[in-house]
N, C-alpha and C. Protein backbone atom coordinates (compact mmCIF):
# COMPACT_ATOMS: atom_id res chain seq x y z
N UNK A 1 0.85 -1.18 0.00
CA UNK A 1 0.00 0.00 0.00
C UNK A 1 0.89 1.24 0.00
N UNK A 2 0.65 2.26 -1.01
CA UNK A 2 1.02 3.48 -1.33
C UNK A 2 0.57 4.36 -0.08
N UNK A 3 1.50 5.52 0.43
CA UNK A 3 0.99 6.50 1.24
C UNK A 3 1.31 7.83 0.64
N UNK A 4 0.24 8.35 0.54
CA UNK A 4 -0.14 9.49 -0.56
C UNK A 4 0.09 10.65 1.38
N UNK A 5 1.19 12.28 1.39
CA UNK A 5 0.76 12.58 2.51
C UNK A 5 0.23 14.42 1.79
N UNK A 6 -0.61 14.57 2.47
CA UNK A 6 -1.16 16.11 2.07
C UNK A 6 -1.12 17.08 3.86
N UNK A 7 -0.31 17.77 3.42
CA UNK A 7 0.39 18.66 4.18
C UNK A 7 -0.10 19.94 3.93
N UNK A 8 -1.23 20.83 5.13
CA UNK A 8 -1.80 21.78 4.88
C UNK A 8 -2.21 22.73 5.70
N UNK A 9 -2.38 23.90 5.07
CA UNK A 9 -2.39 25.00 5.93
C UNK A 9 -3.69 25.63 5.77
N UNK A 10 -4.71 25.42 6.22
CA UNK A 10 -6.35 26.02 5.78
C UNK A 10 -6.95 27.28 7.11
N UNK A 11 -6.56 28.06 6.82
CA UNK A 11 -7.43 29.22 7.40
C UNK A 11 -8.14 30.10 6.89
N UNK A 12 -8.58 29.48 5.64
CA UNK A 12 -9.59 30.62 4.97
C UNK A 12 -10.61 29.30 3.83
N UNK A 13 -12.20 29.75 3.94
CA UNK A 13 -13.22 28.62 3.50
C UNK A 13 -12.58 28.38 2.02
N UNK A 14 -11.81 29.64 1.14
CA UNK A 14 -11.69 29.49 0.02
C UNK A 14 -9.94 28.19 -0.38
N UNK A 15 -9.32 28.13 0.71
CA UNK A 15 -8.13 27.39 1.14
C UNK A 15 -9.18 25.88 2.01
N UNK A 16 -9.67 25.80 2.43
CA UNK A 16 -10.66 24.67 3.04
C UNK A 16 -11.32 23.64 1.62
N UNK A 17 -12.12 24.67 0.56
CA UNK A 17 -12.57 24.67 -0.74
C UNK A 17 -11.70 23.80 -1.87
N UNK A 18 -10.42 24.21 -1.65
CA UNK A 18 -8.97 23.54 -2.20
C UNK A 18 -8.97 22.28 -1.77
N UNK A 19 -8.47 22.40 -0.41
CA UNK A 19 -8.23 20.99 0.16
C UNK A 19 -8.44 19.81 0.07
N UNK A 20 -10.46 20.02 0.00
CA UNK A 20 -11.55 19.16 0.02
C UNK A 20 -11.68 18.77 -0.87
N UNK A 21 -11.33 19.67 -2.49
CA UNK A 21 -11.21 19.28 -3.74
C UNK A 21 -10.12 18.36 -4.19
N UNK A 22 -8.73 18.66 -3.16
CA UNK A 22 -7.68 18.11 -3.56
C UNK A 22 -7.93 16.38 -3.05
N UNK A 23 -8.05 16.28 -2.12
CA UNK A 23 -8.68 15.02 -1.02
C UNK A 23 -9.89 14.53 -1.80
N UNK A 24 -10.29 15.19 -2.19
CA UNK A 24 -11.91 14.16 -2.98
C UNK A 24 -10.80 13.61 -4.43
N UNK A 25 -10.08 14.21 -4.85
CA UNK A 25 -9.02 13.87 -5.93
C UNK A 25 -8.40 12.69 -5.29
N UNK A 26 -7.54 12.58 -4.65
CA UNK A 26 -7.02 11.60 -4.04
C UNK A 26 -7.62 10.15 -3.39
N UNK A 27 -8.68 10.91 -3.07
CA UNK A 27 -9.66 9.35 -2.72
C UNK A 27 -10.57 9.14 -3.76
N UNK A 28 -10.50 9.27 -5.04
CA UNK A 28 -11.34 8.66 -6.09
C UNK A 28 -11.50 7.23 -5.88
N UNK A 29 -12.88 6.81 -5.71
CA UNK A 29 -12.99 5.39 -5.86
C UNK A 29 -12.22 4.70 -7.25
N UNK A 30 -11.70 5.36 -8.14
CA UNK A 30 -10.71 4.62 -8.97
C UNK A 30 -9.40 4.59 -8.89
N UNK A 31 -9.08 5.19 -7.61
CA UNK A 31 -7.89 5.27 -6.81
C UNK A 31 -7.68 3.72 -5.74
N UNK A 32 -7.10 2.59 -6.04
CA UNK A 32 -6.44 2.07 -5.35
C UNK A 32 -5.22 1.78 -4.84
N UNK A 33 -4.85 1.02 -3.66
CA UNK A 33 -3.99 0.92 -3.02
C UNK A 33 -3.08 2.07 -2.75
N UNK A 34 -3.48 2.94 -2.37
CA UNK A 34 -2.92 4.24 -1.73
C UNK A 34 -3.65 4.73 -0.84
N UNK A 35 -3.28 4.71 0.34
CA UNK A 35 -4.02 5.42 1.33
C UNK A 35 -3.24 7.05 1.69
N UNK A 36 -4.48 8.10 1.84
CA UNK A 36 -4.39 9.40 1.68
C UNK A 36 -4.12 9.87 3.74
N UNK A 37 -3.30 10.41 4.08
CA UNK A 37 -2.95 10.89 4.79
C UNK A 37 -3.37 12.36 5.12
N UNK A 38 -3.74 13.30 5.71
CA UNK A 38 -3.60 14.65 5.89
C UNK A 38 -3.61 15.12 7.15
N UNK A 39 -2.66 15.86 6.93
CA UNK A 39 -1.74 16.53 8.54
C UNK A 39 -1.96 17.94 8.27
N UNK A 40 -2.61 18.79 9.65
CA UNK A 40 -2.20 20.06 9.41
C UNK A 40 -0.55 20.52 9.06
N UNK A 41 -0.55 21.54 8.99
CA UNK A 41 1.16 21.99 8.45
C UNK A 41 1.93 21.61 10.01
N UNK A 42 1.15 22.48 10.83
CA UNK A 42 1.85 22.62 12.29
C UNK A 42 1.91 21.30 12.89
N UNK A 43 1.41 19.94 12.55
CA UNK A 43 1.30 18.86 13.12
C UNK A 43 2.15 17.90 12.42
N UNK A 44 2.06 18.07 11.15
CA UNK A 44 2.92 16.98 10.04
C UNK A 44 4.20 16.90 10.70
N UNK A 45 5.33 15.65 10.64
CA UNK A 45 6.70 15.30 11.56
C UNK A 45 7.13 15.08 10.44
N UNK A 46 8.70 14.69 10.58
CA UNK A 46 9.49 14.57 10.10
C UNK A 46 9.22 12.55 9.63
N UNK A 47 8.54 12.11 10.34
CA UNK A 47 8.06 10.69 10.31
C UNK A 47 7.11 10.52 9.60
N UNK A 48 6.41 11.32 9.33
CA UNK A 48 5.12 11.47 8.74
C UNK A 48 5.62 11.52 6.69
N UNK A 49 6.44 12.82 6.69
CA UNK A 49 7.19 12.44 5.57
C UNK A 49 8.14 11.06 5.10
N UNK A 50 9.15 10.70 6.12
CA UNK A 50 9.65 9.58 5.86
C UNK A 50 8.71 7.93 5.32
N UNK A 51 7.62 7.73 5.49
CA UNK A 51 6.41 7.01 5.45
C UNK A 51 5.77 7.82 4.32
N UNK A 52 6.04 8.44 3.85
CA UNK A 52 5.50 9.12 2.12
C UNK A 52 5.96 8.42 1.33
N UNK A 53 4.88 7.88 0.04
CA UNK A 53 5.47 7.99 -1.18
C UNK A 53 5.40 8.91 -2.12
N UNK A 54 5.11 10.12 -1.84
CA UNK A 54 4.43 11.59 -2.32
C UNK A 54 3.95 12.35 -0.90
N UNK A 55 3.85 13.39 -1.68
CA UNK A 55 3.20 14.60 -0.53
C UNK A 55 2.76 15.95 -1.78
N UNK A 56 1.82 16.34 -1.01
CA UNK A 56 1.26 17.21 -1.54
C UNK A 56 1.26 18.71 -0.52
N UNK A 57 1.69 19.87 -0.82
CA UNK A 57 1.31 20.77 0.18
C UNK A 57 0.14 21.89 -0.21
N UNK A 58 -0.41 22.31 0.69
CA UNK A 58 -0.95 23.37 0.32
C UNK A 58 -1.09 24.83 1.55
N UNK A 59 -0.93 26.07 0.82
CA UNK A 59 -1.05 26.91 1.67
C UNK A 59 -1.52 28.47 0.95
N UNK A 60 -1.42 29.23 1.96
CA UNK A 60 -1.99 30.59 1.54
C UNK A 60 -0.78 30.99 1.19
N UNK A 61 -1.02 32.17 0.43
CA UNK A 61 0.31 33.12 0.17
C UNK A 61 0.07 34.32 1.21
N UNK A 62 0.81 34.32 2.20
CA UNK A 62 1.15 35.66 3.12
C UNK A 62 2.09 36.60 2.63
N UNK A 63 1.47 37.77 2.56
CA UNK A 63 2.62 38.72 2.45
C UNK A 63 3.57 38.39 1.59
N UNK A 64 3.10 37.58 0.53
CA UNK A 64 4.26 37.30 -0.60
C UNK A 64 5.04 36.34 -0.44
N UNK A 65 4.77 35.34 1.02
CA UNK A 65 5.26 33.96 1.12
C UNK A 65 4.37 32.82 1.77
N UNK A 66 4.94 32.02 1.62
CA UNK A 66 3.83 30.29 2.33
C UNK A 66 3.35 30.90 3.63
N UNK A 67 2.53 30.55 3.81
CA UNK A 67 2.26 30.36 5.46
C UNK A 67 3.38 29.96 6.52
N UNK A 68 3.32 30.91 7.89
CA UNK A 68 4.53 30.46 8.83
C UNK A 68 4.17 29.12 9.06
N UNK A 69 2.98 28.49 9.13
CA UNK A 69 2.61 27.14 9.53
C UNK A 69 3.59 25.84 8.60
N UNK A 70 3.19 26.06 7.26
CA UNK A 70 3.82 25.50 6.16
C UNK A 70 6.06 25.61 6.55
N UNK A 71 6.24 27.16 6.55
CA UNK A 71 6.90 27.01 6.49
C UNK A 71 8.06 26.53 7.87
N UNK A 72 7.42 26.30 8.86
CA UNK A 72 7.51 25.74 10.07
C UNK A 72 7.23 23.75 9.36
N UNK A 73 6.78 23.56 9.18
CA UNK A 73 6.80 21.92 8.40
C UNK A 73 8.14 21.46 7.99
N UNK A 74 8.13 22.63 6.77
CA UNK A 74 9.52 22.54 6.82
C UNK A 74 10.75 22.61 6.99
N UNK A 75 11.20 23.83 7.97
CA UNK A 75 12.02 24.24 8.52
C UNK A 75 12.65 22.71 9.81
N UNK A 76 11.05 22.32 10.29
CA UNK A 76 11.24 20.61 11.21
C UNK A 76 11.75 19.60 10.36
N UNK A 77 11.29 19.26 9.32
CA UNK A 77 11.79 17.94 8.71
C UNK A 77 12.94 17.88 7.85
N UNK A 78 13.46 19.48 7.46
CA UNK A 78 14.58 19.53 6.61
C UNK A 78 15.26 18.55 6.79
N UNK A 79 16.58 18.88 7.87
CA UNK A 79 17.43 18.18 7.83
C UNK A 79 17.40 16.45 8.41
N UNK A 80 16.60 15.72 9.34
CA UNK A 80 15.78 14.56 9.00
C UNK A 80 15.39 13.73 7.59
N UNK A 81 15.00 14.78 6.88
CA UNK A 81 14.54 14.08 5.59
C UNK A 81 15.45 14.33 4.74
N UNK A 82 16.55 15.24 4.32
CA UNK A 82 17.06 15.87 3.51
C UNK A 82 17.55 14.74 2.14
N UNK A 83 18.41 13.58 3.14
CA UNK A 83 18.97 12.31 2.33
C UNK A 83 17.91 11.23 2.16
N UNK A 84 16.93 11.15 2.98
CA UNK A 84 16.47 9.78 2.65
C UNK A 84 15.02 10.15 1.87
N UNK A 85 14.58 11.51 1.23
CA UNK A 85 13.31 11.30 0.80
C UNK A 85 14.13 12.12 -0.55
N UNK A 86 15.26 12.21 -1.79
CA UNK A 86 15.43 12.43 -2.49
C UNK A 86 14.72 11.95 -3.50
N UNK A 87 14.11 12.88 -4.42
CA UNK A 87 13.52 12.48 -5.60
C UNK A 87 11.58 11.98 -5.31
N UNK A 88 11.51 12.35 -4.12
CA UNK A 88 9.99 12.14 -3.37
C UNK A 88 9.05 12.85 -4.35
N UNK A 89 8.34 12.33 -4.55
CA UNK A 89 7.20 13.36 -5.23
C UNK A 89 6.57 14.04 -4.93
N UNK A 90 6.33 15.53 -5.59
CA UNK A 90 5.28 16.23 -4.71
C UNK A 90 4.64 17.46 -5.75
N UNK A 91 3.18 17.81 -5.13
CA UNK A 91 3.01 18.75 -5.92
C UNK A 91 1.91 19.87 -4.44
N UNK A 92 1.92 20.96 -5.16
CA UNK A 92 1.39 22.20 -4.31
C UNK A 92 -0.18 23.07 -5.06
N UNK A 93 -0.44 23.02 -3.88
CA UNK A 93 -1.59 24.62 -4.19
C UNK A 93 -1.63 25.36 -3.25
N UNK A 94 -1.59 26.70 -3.69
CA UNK A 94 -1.79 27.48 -3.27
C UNK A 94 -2.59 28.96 -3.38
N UNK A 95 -3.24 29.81 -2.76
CA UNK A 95 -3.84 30.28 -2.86
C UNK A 95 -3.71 31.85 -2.08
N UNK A 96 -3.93 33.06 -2.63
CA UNK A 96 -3.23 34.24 -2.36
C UNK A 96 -4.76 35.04 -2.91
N UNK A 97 -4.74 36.18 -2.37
CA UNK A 97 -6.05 37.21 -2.16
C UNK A 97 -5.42 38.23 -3.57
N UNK A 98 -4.22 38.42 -3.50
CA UNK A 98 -3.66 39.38 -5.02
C UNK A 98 -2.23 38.68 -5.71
N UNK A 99 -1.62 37.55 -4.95
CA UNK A 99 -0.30 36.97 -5.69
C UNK A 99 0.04 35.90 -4.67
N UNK A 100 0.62 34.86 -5.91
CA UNK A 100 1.14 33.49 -5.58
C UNK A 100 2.61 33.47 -5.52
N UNK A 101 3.27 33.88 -6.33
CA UNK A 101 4.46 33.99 -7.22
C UNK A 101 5.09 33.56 -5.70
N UNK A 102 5.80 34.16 -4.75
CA UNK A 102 6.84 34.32 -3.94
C UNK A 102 6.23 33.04 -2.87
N UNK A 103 4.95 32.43 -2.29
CA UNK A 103 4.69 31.50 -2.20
C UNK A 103 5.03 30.36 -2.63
N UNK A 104 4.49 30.57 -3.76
CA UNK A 104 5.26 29.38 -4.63
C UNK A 104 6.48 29.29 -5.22
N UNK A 105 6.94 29.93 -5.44
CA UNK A 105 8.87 29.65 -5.29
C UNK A 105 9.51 29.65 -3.86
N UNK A 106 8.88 30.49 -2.83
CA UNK A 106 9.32 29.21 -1.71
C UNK A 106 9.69 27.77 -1.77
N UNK A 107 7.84 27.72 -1.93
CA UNK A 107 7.78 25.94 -1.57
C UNK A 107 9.15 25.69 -2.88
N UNK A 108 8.83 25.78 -4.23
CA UNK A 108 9.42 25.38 -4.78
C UNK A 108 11.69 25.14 -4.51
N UNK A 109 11.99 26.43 -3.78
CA UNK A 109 13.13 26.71 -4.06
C UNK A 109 13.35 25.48 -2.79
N UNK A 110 12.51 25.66 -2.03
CA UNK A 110 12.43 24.43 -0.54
C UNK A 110 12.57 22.89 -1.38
N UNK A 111 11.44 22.91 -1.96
CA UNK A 111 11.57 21.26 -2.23
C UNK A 111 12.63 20.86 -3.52
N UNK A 112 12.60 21.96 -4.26
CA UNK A 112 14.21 21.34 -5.07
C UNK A 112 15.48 21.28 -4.27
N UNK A 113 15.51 22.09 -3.35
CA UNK A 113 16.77 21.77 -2.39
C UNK A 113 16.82 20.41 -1.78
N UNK A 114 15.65 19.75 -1.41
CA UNK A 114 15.38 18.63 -0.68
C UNK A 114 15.89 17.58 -1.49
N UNK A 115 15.54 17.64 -2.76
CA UNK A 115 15.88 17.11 -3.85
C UNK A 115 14.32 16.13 -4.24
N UNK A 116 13.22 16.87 -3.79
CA UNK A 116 11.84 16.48 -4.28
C UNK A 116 11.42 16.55 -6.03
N UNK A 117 10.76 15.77 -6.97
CA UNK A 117 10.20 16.40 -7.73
C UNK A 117 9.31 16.11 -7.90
N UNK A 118 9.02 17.53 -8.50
CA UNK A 118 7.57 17.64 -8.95
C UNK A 118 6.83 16.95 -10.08
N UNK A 119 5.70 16.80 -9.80
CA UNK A 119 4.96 15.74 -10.65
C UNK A 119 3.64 16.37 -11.06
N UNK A 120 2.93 17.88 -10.81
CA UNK A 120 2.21 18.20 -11.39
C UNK A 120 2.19 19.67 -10.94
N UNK A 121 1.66 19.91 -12.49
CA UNK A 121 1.72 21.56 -12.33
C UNK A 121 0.91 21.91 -10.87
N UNK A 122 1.75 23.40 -10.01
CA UNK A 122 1.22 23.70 -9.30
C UNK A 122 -0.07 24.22 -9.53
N UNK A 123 -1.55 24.48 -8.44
CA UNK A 123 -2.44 25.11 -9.06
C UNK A 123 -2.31 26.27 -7.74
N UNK A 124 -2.52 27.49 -8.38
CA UNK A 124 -2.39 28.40 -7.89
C UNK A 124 -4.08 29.60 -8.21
N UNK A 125 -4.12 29.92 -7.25
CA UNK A 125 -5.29 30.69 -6.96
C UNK A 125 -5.27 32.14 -6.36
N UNK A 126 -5.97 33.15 -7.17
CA UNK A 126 -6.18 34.74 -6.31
C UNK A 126 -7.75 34.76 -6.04
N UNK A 127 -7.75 35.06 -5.42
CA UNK A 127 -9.33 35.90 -4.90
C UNK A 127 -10.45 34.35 -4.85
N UNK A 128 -11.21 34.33 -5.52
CA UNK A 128 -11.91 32.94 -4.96
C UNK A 128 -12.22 32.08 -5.80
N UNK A 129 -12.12 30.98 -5.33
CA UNK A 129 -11.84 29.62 -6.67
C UNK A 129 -13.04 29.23 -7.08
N UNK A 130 -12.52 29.24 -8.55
CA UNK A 130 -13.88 29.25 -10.08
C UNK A 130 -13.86 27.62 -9.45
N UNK A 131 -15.15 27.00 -10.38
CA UNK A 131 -15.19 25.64 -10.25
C UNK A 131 -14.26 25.08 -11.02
N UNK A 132 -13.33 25.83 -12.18
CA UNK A 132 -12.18 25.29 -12.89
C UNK A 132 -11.02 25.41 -11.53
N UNK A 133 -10.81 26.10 -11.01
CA UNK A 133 -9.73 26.23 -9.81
C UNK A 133 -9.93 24.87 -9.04
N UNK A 134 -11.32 25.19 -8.88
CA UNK A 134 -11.51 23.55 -7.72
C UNK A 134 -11.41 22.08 -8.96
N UNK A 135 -12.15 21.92 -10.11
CA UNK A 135 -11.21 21.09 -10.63
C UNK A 135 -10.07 20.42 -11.07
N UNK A 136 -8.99 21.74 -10.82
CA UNK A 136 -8.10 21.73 -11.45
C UNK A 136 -7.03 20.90 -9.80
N UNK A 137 -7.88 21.28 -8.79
CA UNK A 137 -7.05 21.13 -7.67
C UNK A 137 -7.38 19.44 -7.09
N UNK A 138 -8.66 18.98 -7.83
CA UNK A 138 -9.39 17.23 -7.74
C UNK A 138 -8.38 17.09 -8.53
N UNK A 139 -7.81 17.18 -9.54
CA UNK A 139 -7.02 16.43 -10.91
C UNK A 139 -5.82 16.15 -10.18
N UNK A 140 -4.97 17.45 -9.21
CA UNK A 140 -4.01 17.45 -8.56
C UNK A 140 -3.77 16.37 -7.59
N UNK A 141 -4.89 16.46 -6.92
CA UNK A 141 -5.09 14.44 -5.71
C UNK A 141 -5.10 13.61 -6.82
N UNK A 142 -5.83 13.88 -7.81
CA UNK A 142 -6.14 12.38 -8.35
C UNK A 142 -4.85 11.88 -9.05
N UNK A 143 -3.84 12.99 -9.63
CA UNK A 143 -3.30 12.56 -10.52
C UNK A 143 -2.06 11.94 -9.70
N UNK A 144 -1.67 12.79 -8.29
CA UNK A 144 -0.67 12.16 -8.06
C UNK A 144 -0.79 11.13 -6.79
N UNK A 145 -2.08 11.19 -6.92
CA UNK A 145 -2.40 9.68 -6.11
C UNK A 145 -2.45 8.18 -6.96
N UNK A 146 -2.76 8.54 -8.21
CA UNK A 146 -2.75 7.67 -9.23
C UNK A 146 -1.67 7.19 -9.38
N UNK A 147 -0.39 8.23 -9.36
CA UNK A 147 0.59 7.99 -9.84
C UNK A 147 1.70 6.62 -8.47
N UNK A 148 0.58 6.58 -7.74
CA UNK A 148 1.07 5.88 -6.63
C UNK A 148 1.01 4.64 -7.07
N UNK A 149 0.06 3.93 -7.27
CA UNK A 149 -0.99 3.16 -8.01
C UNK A 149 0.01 2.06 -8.36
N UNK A 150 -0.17 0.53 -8.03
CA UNK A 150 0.45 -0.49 -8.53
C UNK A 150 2.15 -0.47 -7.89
């Protein structure tokens, strides 16, 4: 059994909206043998990643970066995980009221250092998510929960 982990930071219904979309992605009844995990940001361990075969994060864009929650996740598991989860898969959403950009090259400049890659375009969101935003963020669970698959 595959462990799919989604690592998240939800303090706003339109970041909640994401999540639920991303997680209904991931648990598609045509999704087997992967079981879906989700940890708030502030709760996820360094163990929690090691027991990944993927991870997914998601967070708000503050002030032009991730959430302190998010980036508290990772600041804990860096050096723990640094060697033994190389090449881990992962993909992100995130979501910002006027900009993503510096959010998401966080996470990003974070998880290429780790030596993570990415496996699906990030989906990124301003102001409040179209039902294409929330599809686009089901495709994101599904696809890289799929990719667990067998």
């Amino acid at each position: 059994m595959s462990e799919l982990l989604i690592v998240h930071h939800t303090p706003s219904p339109t970041l909640q909206a994401m999540f639920e979309a991303v997680v209904s992605g991931a648990t598609d009844d045509q999704i087997e043998g992967v079981t879906v995990i989700r940890r708030p940001a502030l709760a996820a361990t360094a163990v929690d990643v090691l027991s990944a075969d993927a991870v997914i994060v998601g967070t708000p864009a503050n002030i032009g970066y991730m959430s302190g929650a998010l980036k508290h996740f990772f600041d804990q598991i860096y050096y723990p995980c640094l060697d033994a989860t190389k090449k881990l898969p992962y993909a992100a959403y995130v979501h910002g009221n006027n900009d993503t950009v510096g959010a998401l090259r966080a996470i990003e400049s974070i998880a290429g250092g780790m030596g993570w890659e990415r496996v699906f375009q990030p989906v990124t969101v301003t102001g409040e998510a179209s039902k294409t935003d929330l599809e686009a963020c089901w495709e994101l669970g599904a696809t890289v929960a799929a990719g667990l698959m067998g």
